[in-house]
C-alpha atoms as a PDB file:
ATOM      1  CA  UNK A   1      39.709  -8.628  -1.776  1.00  0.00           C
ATOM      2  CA  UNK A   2      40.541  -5.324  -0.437  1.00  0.00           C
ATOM      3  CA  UNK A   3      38.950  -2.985   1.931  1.00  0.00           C
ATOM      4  CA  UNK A   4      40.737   0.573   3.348  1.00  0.00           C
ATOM      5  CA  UNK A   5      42.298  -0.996   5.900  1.00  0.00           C
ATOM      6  CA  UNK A   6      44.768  -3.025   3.097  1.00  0.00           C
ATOM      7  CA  UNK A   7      44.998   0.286   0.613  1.00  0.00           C
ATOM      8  CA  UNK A   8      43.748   3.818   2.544  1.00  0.00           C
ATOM      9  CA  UNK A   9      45.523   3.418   5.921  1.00  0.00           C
ATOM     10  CA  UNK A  10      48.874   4.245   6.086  1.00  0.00           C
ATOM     11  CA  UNK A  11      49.105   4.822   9.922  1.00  0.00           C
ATOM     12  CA  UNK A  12      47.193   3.182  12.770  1.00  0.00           C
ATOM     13  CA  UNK A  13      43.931   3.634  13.467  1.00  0.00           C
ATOM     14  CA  UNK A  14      43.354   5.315  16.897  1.00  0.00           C
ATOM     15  CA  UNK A  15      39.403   3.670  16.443  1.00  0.00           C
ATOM     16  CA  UNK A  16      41.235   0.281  15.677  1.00  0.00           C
ATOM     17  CA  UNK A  17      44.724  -0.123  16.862  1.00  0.00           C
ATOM     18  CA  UNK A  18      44.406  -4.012  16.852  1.00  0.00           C
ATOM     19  CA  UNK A  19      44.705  -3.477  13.035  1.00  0.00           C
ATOM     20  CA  UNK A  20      47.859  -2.994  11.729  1.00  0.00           C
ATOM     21  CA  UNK A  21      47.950  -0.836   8.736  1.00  0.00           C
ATOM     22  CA  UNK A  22      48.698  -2.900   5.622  1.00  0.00           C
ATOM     23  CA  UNK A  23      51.147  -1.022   3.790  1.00  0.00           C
ATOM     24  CA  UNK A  24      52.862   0.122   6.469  1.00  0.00           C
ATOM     25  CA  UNK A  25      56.364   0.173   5.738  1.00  0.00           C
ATOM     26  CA  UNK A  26      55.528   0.377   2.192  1.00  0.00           C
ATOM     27  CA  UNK A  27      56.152   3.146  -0.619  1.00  0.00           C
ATOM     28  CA  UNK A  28      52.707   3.493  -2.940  1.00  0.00           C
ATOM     29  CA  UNK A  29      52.414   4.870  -5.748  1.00  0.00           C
ATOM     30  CA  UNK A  30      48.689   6.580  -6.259  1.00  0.00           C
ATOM     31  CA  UNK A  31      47.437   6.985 -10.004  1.00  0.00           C
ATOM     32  CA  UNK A  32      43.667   8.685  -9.619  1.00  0.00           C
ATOM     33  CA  UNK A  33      41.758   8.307 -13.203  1.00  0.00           C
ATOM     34  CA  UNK A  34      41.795  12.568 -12.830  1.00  0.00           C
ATOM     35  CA  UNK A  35      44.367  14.356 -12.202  1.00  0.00           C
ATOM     36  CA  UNK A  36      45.076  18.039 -10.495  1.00  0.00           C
ATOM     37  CA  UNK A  37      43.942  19.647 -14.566  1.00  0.00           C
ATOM     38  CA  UNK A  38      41.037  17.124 -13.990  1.00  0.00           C
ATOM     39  CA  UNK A  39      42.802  15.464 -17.314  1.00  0.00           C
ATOM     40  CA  UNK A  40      42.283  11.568 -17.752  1.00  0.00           C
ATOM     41  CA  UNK A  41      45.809   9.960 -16.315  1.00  0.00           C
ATOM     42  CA  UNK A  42      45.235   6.954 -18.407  1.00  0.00           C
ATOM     43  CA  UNK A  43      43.497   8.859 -22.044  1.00  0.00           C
ATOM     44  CA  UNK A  44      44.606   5.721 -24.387  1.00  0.00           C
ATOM     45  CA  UNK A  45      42.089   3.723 -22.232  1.00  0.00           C
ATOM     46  CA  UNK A  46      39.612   6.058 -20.659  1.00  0.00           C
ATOM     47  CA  UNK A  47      38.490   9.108 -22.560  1.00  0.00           C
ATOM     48  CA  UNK A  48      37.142  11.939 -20.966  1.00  0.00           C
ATOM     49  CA  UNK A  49      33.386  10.991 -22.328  1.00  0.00           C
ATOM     50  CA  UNK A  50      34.123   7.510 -20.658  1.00  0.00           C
ATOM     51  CA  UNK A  51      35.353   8.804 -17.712  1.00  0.00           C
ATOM     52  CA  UNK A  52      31.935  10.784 -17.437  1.00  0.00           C
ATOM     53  CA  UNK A  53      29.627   7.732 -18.360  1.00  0.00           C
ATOM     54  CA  UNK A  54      31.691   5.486 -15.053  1.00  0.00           C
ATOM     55  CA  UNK A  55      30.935   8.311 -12.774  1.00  0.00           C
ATOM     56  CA  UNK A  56      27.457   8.523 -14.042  1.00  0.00           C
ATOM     57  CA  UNK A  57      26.698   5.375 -13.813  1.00  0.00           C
ATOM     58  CA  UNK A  58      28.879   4.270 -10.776  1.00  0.00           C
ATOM     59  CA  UNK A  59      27.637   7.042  -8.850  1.00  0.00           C
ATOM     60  CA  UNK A  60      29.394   9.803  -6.906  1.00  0.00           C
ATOM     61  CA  UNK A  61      30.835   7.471  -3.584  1.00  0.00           C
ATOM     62  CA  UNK A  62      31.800   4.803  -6.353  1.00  0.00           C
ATOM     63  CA  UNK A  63      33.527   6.684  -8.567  1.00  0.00           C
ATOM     64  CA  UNK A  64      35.735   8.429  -5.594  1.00  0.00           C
ATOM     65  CA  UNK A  65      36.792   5.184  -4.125  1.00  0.00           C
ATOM     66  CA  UNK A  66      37.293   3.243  -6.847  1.00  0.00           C
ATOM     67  CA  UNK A  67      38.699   5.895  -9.630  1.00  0.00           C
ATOM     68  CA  UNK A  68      39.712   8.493  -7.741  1.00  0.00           C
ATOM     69  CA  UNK A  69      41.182   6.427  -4.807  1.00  0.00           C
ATOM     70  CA  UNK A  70      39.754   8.038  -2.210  1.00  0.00           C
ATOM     71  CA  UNK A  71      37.722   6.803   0.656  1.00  0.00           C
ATOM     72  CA  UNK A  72      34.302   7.957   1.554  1.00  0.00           C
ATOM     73  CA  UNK A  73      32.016   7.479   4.203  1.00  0.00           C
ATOM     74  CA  UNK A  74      28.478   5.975   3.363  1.00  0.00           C
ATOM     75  CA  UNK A  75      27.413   8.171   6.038  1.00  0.00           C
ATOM     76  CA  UNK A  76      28.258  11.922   4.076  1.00  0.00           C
ATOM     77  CA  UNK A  77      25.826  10.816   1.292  1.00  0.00           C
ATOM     78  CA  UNK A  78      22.542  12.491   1.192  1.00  0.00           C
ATOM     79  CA  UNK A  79      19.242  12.869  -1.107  1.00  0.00           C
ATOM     80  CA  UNK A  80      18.700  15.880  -3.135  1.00  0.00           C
ATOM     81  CA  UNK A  81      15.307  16.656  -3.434  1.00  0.00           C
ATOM     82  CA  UNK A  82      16.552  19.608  -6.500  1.00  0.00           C
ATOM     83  CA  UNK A  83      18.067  16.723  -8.801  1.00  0.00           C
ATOM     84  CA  UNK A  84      14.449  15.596  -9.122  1.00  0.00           C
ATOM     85  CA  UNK A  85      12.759  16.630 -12.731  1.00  0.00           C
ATOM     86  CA  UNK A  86       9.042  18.096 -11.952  1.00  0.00           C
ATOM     87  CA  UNK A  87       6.234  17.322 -13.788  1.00  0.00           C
ATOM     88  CA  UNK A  88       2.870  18.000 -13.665  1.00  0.00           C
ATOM     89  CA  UNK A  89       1.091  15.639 -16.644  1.00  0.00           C
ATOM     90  CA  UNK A  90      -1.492  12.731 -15.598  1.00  0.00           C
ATOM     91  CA  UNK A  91      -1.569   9.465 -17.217  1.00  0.00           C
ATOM     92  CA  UNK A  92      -3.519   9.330 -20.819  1.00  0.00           C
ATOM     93  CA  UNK A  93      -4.786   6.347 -22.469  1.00  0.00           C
ATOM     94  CA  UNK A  94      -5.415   6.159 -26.175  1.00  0.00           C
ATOM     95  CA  UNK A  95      -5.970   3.030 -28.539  1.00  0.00           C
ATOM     96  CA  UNK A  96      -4.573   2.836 -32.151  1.00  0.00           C
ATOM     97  CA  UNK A  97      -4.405  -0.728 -34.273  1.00  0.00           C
ATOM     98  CA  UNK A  98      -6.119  -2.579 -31.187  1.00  0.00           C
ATOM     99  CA  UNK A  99      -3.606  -1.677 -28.856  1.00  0.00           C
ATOM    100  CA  UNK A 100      -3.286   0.350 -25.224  1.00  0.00           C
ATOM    101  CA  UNK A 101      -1.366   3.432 -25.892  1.00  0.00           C
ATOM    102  CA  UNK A 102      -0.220   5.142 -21.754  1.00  0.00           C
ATOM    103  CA  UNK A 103       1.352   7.850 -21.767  1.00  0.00           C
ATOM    104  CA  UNK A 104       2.661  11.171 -20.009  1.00  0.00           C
ATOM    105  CA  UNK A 105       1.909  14.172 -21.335  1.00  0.00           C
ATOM    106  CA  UNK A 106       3.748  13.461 -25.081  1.00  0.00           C
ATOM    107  CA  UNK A 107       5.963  10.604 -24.074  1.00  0.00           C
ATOM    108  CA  UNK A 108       5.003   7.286 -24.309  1.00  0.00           C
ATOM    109  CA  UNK A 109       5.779   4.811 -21.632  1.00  0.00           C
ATOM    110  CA  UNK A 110       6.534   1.298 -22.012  1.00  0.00           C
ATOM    111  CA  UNK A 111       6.867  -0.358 -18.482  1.00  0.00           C
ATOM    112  CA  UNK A 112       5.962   0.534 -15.040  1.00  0.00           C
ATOM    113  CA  UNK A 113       7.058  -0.914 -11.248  1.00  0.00           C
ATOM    114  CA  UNK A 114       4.886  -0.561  -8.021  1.00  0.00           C
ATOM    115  CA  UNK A 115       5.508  -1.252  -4.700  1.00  0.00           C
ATOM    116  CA  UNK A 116       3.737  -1.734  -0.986  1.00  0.00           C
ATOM    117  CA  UNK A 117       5.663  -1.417   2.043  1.00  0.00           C
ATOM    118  CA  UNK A 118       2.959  -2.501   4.555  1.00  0.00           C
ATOM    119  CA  UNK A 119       2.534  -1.744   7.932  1.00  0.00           C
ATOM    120  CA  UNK A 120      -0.164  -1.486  10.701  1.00  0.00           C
ATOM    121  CA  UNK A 121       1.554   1.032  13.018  1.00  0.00           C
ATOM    122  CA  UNK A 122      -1.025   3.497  14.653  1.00  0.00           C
ATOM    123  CA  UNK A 123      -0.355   6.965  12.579  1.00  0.00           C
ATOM    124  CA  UNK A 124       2.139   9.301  13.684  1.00  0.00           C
ATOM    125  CA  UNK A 125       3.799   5.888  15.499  1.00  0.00           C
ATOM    126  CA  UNK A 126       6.403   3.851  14.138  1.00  0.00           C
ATOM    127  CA  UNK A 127       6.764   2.831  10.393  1.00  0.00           C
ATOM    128  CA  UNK A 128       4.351   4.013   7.819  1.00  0.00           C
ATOM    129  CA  UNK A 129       2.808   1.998   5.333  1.00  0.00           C
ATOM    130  CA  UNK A 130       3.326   3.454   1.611  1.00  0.00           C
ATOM    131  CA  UNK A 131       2.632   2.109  -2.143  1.00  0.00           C
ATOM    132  CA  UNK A 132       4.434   3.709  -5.293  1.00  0.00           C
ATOM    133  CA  UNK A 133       4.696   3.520  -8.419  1.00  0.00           C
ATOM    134  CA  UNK A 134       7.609   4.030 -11.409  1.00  0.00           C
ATOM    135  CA  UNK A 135       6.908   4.230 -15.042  1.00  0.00           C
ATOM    136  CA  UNK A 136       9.706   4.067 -17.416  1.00  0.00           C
ATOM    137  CA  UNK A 137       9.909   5.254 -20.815  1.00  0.00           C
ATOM    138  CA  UNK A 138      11.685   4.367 -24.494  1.00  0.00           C
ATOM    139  CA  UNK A 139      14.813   6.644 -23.000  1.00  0.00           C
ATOM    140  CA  UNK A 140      15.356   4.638 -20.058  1.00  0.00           C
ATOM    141  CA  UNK A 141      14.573   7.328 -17.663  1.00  0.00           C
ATOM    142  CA  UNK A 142      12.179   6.865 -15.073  1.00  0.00           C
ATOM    143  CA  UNK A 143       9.185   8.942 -13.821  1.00  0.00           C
ATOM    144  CA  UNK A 144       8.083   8.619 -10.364  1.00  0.00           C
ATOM    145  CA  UNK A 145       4.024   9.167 -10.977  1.00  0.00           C
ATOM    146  CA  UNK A 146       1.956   8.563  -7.575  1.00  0.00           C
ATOM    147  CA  UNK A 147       2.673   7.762  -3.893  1.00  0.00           C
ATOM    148  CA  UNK A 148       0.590   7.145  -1.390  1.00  0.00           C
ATOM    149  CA  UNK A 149       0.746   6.529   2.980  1.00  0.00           C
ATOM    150  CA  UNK A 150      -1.827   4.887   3.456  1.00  0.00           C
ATOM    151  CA  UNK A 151      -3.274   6.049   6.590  1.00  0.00           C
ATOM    152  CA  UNK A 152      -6.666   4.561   8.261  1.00  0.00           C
ATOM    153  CA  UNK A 153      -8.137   6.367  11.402  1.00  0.00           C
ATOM    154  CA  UNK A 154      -8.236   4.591  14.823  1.00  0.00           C
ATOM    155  CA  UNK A 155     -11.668   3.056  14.911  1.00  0.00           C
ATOM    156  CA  UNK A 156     -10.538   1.202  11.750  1.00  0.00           C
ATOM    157  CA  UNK A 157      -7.794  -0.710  13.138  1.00  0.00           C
ATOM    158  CA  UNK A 158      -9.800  -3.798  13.048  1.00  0.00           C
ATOM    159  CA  UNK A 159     -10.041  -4.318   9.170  1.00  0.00           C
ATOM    160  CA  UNK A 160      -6.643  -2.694   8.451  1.00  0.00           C
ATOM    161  CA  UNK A 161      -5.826  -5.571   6.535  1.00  0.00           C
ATOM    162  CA  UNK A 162      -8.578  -5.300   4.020  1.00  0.00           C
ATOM    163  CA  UNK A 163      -8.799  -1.748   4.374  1.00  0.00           C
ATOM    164  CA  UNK A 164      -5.459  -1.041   2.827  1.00  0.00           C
ATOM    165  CA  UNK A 165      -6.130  -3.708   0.406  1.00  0.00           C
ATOM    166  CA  UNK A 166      -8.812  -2.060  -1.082  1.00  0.00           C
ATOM    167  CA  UNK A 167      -6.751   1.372  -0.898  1.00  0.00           C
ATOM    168  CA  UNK A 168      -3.950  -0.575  -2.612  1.00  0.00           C
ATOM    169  CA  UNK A 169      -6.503  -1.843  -5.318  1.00  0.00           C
ATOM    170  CA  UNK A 170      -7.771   2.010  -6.031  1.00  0.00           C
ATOM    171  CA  UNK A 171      -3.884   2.783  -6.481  1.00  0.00           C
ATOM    172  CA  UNK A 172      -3.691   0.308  -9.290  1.00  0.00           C
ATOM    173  CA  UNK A 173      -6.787   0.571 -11.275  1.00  0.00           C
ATOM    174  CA  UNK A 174      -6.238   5.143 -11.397  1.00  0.00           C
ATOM    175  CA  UNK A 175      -2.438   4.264 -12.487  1.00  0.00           C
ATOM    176  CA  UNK A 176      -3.379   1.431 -14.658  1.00  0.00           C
ATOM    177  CA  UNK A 177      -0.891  -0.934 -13.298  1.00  0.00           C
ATOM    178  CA  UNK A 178      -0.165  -4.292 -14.347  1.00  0.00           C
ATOM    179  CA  UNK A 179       1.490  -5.853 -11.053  1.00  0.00           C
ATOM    180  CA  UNK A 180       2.564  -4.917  -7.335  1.00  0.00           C
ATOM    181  CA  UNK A 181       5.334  -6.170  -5.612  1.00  0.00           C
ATOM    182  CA  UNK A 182       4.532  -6.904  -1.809  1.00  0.00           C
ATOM    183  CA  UNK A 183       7.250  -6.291   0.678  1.00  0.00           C
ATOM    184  CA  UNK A 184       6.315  -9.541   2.798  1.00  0.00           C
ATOM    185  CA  UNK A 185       8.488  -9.451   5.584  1.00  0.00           C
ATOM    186  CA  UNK A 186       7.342  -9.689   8.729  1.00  0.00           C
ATOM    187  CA  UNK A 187       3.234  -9.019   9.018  1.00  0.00           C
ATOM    188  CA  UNK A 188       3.490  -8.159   4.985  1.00  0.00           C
ATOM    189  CA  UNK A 189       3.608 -12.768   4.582  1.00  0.00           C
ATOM    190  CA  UNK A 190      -0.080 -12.776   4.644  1.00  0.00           C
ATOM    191  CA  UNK A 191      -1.051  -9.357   3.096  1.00  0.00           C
ATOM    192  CA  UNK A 192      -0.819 -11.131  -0.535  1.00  0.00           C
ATOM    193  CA  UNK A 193      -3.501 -13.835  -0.443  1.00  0.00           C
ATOM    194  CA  UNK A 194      -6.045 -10.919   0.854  1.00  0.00           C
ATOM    195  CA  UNK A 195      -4.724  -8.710  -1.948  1.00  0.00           C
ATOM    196  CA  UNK A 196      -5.383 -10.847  -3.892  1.00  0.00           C
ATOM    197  CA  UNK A 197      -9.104 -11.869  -3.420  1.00  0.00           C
ATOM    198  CA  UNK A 198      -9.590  -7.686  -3.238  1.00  0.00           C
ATOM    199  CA  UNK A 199      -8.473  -7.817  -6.691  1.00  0.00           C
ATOM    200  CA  UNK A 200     -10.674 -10.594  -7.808  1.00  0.00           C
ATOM    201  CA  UNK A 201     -13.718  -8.898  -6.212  1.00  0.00           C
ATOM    202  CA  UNK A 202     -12.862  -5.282  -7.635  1.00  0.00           C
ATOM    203  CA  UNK A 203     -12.476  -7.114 -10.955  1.00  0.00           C
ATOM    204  CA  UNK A 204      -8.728  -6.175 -11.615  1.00  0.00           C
ATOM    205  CA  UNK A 205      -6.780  -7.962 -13.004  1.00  0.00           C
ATOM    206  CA  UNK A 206      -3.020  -7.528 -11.855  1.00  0.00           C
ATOM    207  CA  UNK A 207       0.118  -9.667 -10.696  1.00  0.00           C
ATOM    208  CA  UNK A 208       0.435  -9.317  -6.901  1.00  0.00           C
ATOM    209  CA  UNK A 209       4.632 -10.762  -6.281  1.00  0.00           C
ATOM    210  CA  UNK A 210       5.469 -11.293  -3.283  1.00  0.00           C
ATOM    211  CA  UNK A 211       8.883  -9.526  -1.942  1.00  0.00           C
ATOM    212  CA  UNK A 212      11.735 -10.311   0.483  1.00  0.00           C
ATOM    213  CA  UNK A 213      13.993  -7.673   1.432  1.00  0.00           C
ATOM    214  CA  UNK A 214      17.409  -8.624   3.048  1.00  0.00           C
ATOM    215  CA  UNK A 215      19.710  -6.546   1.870  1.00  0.00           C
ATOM    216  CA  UNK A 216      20.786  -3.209   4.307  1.00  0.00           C
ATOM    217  CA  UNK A 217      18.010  -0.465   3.821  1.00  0.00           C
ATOM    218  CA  UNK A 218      20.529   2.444   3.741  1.00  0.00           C
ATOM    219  CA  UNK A 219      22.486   0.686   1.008  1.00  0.00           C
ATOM    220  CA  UNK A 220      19.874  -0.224  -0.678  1.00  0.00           C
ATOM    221  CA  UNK A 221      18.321   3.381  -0.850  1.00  0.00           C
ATOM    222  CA  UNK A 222      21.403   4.902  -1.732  1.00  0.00           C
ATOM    223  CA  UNK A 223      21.945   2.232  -4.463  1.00  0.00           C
ATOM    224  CA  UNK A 224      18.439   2.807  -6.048  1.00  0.00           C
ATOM    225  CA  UNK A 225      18.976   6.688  -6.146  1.00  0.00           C
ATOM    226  CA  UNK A 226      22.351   8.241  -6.382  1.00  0.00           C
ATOM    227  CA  UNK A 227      22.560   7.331  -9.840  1.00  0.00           C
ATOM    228  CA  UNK A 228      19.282   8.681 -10.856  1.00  0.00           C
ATOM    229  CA  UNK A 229      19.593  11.628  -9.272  1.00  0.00           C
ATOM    230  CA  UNK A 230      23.182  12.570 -10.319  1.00  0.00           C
ATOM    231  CA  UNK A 231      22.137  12.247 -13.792  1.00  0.00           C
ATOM    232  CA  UNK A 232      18.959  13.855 -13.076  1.00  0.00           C
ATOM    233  CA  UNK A 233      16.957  10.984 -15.065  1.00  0.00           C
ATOM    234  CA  UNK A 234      14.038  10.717 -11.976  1.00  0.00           C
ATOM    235  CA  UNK A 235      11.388  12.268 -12.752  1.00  0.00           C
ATOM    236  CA  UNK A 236       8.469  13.131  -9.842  1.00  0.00           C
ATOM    237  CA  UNK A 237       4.807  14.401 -10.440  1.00  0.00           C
ATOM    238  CA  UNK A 238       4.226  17.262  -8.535  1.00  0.00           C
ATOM    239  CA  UNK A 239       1.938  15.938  -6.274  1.00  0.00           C
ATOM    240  CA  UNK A 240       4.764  14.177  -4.981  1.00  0.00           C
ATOM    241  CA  UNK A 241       6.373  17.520  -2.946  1.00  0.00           C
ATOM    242  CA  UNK A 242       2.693  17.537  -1.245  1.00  0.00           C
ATOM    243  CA  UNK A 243       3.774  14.106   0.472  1.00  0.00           C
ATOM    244  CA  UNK A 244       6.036  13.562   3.363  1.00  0.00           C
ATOM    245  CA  UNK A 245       8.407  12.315   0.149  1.00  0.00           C
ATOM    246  CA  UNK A 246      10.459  15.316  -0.101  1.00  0.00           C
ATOM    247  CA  UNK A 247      10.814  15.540   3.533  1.00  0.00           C
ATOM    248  CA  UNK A 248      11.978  12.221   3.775  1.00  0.00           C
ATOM    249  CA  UNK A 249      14.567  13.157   1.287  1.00  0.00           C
ATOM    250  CA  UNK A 250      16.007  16.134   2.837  1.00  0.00           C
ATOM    251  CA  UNK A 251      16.673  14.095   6.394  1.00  0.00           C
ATOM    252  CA  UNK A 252      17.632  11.192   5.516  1.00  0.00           C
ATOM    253  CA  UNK A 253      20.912  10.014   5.723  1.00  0.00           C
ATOM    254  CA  UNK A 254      22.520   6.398   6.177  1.00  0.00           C
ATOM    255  CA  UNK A 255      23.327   7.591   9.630  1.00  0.00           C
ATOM    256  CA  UNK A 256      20.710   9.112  10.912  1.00  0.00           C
ATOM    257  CA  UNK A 257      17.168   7.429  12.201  1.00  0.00           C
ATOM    258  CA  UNK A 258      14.863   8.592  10.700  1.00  0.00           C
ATOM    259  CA  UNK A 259      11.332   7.921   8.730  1.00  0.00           C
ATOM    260  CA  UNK A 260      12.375   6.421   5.501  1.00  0.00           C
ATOM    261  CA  UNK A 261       9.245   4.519   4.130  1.00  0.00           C
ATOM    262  CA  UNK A 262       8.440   6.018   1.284  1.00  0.00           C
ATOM    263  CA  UNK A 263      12.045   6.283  -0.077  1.00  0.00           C
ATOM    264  CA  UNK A 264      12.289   2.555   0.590  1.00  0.00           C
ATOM    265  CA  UNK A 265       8.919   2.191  -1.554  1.00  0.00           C
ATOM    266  CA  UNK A 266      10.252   4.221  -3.891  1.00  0.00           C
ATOM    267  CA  UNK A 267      13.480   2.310  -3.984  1.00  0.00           C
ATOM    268  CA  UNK A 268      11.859  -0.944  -4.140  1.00  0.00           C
ATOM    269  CA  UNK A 269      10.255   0.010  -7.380  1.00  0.00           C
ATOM    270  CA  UNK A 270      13.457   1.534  -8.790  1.00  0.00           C
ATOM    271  CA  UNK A 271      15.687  -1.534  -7.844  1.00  0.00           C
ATOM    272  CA  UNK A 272      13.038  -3.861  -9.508  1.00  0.00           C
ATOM    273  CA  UNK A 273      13.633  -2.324 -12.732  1.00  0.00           C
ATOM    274  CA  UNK A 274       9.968  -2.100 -14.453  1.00  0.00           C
ATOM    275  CA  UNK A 275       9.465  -4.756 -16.565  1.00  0.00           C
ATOM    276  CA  UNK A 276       6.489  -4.983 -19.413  1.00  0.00           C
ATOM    277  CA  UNK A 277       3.784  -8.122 -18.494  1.00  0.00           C
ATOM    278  CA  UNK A 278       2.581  -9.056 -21.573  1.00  0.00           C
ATOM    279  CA  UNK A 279       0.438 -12.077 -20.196  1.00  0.00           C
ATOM    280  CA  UNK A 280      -1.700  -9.147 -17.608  1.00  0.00           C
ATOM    281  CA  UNK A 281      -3.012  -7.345 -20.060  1.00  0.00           C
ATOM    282  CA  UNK A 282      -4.982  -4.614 -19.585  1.00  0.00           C
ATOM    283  CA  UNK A 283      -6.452  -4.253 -16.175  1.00  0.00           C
ATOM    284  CA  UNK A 284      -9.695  -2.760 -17.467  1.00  0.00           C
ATOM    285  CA  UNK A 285     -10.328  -4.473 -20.795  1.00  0.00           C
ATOM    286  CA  UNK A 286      -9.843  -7.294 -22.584  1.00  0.00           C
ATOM    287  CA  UNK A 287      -7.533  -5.580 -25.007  1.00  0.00           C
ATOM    288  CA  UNK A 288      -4.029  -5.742 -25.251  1.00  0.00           C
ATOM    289  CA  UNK A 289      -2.182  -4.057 -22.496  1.00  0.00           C
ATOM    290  CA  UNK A 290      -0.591  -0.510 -22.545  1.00  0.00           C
ATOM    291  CA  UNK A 291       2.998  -2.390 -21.698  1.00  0.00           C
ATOM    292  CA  UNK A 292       2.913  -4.929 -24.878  1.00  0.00           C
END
C-alpha cells in the first residue's frame, strides 16, 4: 500500500521531518495517463473515450491522483451548486394494466431513496434535522425531488419526537415513498419504533431501516456527489434553491465547519443507491406499487 509519503515526496517534509521521504535517493520515472497534448500516453490500453468514462466515474480528486499522478488535497474540493440540472415537474401517478405508473414530468421513474437525519437541537442551534428524498430513473440518473428541515417552534419541544414523526410521515405519503432510512446514531436509536407506530396510525404503509453511519462525513459527502455533479446527472426540483440546500453547497468544504445536514441527507440517499421494494407496494392502495 502506498500513500504520498512513499510516491509524491521527494524531499522532506518541513510539517513532518520524522518521515523520511521514500524515494529519496531514487530516479522516477512519471508516466501521467495525459500528457502535455492531453493525448492518452498508453492509447493501445486506454482510449481517449475510456480515459473520459475513469474520470467520470472516478471523479475529479481520483482521477488526478491516481491517473494523472498528482496529489490533491481533500480539502480544495468544493460543491457546485451550477452542475445541478433544474427542474420544475411534480410527481404524477397514472395506472395502466393494474399497475402504478410515477413519474416526472415525461420520464418514468423506477426507484426512489429517502433519508432522515434527526435531531432535536433548538432552531438556529446546533445540527438541523432534515429528510430527503432521490428518485432514479431507467437512465441511471438521479433526481433530487423534495427536502425538508424539519423545524418545530419552542413550546413544542416536548413532543418533538412524535412531532417530526408525523412531519416525516406527510413527507412520504406527498412523495409516494416506499421506505425511509433512519440515521440512528445517537438520539436517532429510538426514533424508529415511534416512526413506526405513526405510520401504522396514518395508515401508510412503508419500510422504516434503520441506519448507522461510521464512515467520515466529509468523505462521505464528497463521495456521494463529485461524481454526480461532474457529469451533471443530479437533478434538483426547484424548490430545492428555496432551502438552506444551496447554501449549504456553496460553503461547504471538507475543511471548513460548517452546517452540512442536508447535504449529508442528501448523501445518505445517494450512497444508498435507490432500490425498487416490490413486497411495499403501494403506500396508498392495494395495487401494485409504482417501483415493481
Amino acid at each position: 500500500p502506498h500513500t504520498y509519503y512513499t510516491i509524491y515526496q521527494t524531499a522532506p517534509d518541513p510539517a513532518k521531518p520524522e518521515i523520511e521521504p521514500y524515494l529519496r535517493g531514487f530516479d522516477s520515472l512519471l508516466l501521467p495517463i495525459l500528457d502535455e497534448q492531453g493525448h492518452s500516453a498508453w492509447p493501445e490500453r486506454f482510449s481517449e473515450e475510456k480515459i473520459a468514462s475513469v474520470r467520470t466515474r472516478s471523479g475529479e480528486n481520483k482521477f488526478q491522483s491516481q491517473m494523472m499522478l498528482r496529489p490533491v488535497n481533500i480539502a480544495d474540493s468544493r460543491l457546485d451548486p451550477s452542475r445541478l440540472v433544474a427542474y420544475g415537474d411534480e410527481i404524477a401517478v397514472s395506472f395502466a394494466n393494474g399497475r402504478e405508473i410515477l413519474k416526472i414530468g415525461d420520464v418514468k421513474m423506477v426507484s426512489a431513496s429517502c433519508w432522515w437525519d434527526p435531531s432535536f437541537a433548538a432552531e438556529g442551534k446546533g445540527d438541523n434535522s432534515v429528510i430527503a428524498c432521490v428518485f432514479a430513473d431507467e437512465s441511471g440518473r438521479y433526481w433530487l425531488h423534495d427536502l425538508e428541515y424539519i423545524r418545530l417552534p419552542g413550546r413544542d419541544a416536548e413532543n418533538a419526537a412524535s412531532l417530526q414523526c408525523l412531519r416525516v410521515a406527510e413527507f412520504l405519503r406527498r412523495n409516494r415513498l416506499p421506505s425511509v432510512r433512519v440515521e440512528a446514531n445517537g438520539i436517532g436509536k429510538f426514533l424508529p419504533g415511534i416512526l413506526k407506530q405513526t405510520l401504522r396510525a396514518e395508515g401508510l404503509r412503508a419500510a422504516v431501516l434503520e441506519m448507522y453511519s461510521h464512515a467520515n462525513k466529509q468523505a462521505r459527502i464528497l463521495e456521494a456527489f463529485e461524481v454526480l455533479l461532474a457529469e451533471k446527472a443530479l437533478h434538483a426540483h426547484r424548490r430545492i434553491w428555496n432551502s438552506g440546500f444551496i447554501e449549504e453547497m456553496r460553503e461547504w468544504s471538507p475543511a471548513a465547519s460548517v452546517h452540512d445536514d442536508a447535504l449529508d441527507a442528501v448523501a445518505g440517499c445517494l450512497l444508498n443507491e435507490p432500490v425498487r421494494l416490490p413486497q411495499c407496494g403501494s403506500i396508498t392502495s392495494a395495487a401494485p406499487g409504482w417501483q415493481g
